[in-house]
N, C-alpha and C. Protein backbone atom coordinates (compact mmCIF):
# COMPACT_ATOMS: atom_id res chain seq x y z
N UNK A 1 109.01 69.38 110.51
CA UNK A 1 110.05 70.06 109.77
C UNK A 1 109.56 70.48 108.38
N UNK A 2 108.50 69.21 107.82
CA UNK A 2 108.18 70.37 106.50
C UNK A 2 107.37 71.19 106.67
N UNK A 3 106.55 71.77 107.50
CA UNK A 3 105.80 72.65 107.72
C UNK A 3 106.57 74.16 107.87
N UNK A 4 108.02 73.97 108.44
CA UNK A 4 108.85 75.20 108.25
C UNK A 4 109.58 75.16 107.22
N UNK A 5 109.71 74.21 106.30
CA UNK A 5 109.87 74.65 105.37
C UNK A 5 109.32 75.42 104.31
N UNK A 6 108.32 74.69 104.33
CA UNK A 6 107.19 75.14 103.58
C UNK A 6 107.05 76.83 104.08
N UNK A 7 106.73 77.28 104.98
CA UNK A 7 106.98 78.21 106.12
C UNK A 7 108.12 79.80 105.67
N UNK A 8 108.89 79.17 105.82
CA UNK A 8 110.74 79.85 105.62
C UNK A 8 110.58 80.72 104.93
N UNK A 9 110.42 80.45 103.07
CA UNK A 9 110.27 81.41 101.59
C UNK A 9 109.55 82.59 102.27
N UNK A 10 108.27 82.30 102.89
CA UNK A 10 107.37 83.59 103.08
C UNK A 10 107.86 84.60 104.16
N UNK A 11 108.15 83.64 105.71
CA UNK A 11 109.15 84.85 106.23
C UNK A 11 110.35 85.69 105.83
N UNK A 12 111.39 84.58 104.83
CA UNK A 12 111.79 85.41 104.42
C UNK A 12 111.85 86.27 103.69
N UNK A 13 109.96 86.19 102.72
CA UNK A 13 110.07 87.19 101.93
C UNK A 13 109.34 88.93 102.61
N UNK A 14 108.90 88.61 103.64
CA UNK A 14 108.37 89.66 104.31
C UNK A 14 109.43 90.36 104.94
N UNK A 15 110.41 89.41 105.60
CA UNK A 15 111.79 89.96 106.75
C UNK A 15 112.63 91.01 105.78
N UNK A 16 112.53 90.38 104.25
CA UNK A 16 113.32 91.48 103.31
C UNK A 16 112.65 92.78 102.95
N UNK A 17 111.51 92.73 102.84
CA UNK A 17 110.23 94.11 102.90
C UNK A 17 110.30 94.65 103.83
N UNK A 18 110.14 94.21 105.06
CA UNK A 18 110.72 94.80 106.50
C UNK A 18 111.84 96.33 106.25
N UNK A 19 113.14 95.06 105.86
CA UNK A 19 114.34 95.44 105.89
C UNK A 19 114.28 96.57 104.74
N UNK A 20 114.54 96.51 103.88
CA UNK A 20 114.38 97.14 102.81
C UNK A 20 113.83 98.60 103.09
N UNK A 21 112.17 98.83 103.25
CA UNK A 21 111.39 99.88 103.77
C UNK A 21 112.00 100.66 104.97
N UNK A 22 112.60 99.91 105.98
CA UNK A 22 113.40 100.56 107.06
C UNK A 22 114.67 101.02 106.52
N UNK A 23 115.34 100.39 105.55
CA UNK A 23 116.50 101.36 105.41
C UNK A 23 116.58 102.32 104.66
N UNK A 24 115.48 102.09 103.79
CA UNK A 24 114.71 103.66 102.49
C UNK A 24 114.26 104.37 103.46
N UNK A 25 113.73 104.56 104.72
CA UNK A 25 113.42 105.80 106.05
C UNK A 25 113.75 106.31 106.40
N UNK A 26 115.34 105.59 106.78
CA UNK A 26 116.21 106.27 107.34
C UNK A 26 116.52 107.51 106.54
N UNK A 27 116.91 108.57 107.42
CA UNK A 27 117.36 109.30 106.96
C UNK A 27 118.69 109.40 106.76
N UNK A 28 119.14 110.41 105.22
CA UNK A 28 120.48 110.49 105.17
C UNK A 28 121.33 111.30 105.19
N UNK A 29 122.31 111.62 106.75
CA UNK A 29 123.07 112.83 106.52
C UNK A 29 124.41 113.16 106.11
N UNK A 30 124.51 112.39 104.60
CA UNK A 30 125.34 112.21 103.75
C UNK A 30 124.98 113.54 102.62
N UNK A 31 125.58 114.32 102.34
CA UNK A 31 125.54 115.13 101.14
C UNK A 31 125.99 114.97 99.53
N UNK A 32 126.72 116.14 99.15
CA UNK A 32 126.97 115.84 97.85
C UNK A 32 128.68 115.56 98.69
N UNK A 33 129.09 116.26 99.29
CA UNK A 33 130.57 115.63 99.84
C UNK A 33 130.69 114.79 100.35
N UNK A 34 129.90 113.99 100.90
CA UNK A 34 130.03 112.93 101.74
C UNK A 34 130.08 111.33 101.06
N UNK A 35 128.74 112.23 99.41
CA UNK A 35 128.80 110.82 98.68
C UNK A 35 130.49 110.68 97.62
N UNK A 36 130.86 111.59 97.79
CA UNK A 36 132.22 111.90 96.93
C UNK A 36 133.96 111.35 98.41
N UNK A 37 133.42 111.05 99.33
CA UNK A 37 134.17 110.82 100.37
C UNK A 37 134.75 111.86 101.25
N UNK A 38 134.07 113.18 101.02
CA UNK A 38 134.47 113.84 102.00
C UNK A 38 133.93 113.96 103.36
N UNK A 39 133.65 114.92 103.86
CA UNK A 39 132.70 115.36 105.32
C UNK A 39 132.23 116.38 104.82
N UNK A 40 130.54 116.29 105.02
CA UNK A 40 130.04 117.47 104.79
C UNK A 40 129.27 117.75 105.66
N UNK A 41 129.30 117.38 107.20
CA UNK A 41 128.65 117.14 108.41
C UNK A 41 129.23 118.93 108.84
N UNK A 42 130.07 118.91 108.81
CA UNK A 42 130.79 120.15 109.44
C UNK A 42 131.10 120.48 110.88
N UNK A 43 131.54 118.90 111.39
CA UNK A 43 131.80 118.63 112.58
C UNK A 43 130.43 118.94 113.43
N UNK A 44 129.14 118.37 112.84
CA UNK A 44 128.26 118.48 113.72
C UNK A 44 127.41 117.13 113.94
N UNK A 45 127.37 116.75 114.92
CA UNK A 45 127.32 115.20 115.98
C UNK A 45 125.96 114.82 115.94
N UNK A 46 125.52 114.07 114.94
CA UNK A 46 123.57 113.71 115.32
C UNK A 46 123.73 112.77 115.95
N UNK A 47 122.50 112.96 116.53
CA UNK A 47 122.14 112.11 117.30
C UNK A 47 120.79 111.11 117.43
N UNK A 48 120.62 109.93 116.86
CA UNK A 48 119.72 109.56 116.67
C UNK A 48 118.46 109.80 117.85
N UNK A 49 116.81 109.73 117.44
CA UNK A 49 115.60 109.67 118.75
C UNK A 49 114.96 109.33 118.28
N UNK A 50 113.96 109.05 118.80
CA UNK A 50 112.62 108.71 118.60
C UNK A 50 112.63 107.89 117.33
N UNK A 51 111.77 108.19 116.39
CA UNK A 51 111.46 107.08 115.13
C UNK A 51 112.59 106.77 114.50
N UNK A 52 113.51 107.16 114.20
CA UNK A 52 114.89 107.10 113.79
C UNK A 52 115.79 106.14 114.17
N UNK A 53 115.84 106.56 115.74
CA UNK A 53 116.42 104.94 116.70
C UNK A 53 115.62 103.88 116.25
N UNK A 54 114.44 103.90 116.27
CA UNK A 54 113.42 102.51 116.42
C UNK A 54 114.03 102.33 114.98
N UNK A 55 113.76 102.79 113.69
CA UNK A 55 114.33 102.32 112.24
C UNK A 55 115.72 102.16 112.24
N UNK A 56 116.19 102.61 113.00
CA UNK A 56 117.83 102.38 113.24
C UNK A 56 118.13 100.58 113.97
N UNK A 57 117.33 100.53 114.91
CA UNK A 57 117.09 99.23 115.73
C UNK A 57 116.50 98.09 115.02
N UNK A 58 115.55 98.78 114.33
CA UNK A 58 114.39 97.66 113.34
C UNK A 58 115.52 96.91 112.12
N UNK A 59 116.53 97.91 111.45
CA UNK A 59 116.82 97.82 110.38
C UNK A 59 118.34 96.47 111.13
N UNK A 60 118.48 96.65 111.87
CA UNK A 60 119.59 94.97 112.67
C UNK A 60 119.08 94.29 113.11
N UNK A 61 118.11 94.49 114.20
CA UNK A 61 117.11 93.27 114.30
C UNK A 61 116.87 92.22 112.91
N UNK A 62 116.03 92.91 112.10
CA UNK A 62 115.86 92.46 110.88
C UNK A 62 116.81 91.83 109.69
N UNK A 63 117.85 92.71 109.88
CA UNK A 63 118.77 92.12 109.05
C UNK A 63 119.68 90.61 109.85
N UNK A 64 119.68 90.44 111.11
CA UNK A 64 120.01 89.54 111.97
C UNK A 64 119.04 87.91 111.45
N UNK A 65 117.51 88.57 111.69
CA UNK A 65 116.56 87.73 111.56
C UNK A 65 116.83 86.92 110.19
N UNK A 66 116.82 87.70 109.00
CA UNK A 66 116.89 87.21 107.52
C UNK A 66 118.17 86.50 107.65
N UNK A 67 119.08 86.73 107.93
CA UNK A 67 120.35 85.86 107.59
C UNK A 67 120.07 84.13 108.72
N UNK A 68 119.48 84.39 109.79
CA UNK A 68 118.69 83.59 110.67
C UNK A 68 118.02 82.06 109.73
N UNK A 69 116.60 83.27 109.13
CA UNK A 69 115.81 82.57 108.53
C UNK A 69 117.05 81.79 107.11
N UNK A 70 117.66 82.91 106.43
CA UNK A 70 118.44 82.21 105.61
C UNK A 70 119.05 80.74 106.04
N UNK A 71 120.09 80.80 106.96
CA UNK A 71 120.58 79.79 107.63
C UNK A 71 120.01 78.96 107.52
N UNK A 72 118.68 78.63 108.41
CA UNK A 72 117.92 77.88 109.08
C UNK A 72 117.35 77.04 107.59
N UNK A 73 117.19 77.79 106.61
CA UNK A 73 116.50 77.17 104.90
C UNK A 73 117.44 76.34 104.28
N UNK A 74 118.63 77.10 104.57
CA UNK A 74 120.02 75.95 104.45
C UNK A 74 120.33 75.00 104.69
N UNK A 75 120.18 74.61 106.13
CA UNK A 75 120.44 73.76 106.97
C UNK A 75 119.38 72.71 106.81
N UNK A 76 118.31 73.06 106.59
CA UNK A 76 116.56 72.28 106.64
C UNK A 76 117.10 71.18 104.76
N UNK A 77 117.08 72.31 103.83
CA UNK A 77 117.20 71.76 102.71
C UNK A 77 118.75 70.28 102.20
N UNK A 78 120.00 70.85 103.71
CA UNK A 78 120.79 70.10 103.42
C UNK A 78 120.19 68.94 104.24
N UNK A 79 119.82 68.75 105.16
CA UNK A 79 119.44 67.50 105.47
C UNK A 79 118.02 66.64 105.43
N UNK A 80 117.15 67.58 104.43
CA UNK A 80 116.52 66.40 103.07
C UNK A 80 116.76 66.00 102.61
């Protein structure tokens, strides 16, 4: 058990670099109306593919994992 502790800090400091870099990729098809709350799509439907899905997929995976690893640092430290 102390070996994952010891362990934990570093995954979770990579799982947040992960995360982070994947959601600065994504692309954004938010405009100047969209950041103001309107629609500026103009009723037109994207559709995620290729590298987009995968950063779309990467970016929950990942964010799943960190709250994971979080947990798991929690749980380790309350019952030392």
């Amino acid at each position: 058990m102390n070996l994952v502790a010891q362990i934990l800090p570093y995954g979770e400091i990579i799982l947040s670099i992960i995360l982070v870099t994947s959601i600065l990729f994504q692309q954004s098809s938010a405009g100047v109306g969209g950041a103001l709350g309107g629609n500026d799509t103009g009723g037109f439907h994207h559709t995620r593919r290729g590298f987009e899905k995968f950063l779309f997929y990467l970016s929950i995976v990942d964010g799943i994992l960190l709250a994971l690893f979080a947990l798991l640092s929690i749980i380790i430290k309350a019952n030392s």
